[in-house]
Protein backbone atom coordinates (compact mmCIF):
# COMPACT_ATOMS: atom_id res chain seq x y z
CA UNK A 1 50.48 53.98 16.39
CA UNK A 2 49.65 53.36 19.74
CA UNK A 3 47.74 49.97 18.80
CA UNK A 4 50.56 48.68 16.21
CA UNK A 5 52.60 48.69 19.30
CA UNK A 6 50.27 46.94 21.40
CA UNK A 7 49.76 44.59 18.65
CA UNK A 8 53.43 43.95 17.73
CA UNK A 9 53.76 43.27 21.88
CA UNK A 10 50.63 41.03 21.70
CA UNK A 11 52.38 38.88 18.84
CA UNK A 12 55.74 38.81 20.84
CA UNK A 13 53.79 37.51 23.96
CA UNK A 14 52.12 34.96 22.11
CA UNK A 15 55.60 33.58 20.65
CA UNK A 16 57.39 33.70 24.10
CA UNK A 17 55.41 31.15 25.00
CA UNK A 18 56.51 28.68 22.44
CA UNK A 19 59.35 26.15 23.31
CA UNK A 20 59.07 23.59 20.86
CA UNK A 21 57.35 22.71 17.30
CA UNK A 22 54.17 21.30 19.04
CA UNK A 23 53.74 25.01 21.46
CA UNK A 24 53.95 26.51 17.76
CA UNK A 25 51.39 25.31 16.08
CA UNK A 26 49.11 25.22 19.38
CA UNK A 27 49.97 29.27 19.23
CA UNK A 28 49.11 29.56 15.25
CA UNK A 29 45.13 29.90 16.12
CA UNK A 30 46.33 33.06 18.59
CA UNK A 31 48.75 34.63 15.93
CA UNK A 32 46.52 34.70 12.77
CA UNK A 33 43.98 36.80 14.14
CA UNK A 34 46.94 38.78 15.57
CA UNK A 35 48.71 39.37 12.14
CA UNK A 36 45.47 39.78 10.70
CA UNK A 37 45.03 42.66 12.98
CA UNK A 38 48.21 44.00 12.12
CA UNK A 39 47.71 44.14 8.61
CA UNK A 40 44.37 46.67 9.39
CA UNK A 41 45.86 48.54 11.49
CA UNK A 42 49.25 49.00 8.05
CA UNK A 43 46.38 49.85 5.82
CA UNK A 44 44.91 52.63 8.48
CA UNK A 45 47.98 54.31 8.80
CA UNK A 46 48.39 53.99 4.72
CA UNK A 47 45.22 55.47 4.40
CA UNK A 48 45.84 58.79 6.65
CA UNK A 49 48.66 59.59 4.18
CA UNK A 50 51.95 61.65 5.12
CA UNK A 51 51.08 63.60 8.66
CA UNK A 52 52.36 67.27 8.55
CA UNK A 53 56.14 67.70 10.24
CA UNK A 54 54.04 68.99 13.12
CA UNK A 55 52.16 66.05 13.43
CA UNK A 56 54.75 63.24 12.56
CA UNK A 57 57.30 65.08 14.82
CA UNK A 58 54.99 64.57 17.87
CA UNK A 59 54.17 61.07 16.98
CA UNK A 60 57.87 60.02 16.87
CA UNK A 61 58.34 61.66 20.36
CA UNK A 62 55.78 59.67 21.81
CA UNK A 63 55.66 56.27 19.89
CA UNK A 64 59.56 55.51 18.91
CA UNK A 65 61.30 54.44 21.43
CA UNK A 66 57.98 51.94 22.19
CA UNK A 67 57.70 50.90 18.84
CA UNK A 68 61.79 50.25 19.06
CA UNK A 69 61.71 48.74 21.95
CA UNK A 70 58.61 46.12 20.81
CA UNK A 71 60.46 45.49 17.28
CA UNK A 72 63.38 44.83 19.15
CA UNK A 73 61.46 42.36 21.40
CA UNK A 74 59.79 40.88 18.39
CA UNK A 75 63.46 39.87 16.48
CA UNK A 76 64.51 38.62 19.59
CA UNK A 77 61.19 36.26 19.51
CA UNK A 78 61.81 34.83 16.07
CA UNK A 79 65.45 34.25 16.29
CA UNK A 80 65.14 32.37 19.34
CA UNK A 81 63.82 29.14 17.83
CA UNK A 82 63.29 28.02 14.31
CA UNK A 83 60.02 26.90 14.92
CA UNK A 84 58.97 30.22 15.95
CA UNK A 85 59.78 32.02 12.73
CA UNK A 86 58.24 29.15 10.84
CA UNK A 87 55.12 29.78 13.04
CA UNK A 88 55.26 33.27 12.20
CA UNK A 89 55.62 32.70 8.85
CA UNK A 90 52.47 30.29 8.19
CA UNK A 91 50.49 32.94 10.79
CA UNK A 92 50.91 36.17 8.10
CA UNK A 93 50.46 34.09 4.96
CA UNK A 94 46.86 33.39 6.65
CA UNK A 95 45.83 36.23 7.62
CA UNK A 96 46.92 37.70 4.09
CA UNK A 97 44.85 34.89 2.31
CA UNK A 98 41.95 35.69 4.58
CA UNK A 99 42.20 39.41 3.69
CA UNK A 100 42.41 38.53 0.01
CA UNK A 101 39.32 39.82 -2.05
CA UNK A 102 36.55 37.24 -2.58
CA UNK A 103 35.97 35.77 -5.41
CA UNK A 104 32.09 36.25 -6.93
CA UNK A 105 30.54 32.95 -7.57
């Protein structure tokens, strides 16, 4: 959890930097790795399966309120231009085609 947070706050600093359609696609080359990163980090957590109440009680104490606060962030981010959520947008659709299964040749 701790590094989906980090990565969601990553992503958000990356698009707080853009102000206009050309500062998007010069932050595309940051954001794909960054969404590719994310989508690792979705299958990990897939991948542990349901935590016990023990567990999953302790992890919402620690990580909610940060993982709150950085979605929160991260909406704010997107809605604040249009070219941001395009941005966005193209960055997940290519790190999802890079994480696609290869073909055999």
């Amino acid at each position: 959890m701790r590094e989906l947070v980090e990565n969601l706050n990553a992503v958000t600093g990356v698009l707080a930097s853009i102000q206009d359609d050309a500062s998007a696609q010069a932050a595309l080359p940051k954001l794909v790795p960054l969404c590719k990163r994310q989508r690792e980090i979705w299958k990990v957590i897939k991948g542990l399966g349901n935590p016990t109440p023990e567990v999953e009680k302790a992890l919402a104490e620690e990580y909610r309120p940060r993982a709150h606060a950085a979605m929160q962030k991260l909406e704010a981010e997107t809605q604040r231009l249009p070219a941001i959520g395009k941005v966005l947008k193209e960055a997940r659709a290519a790190a999802e085609k890079d994480d696609a299964p290869k073909k055999p040749e």
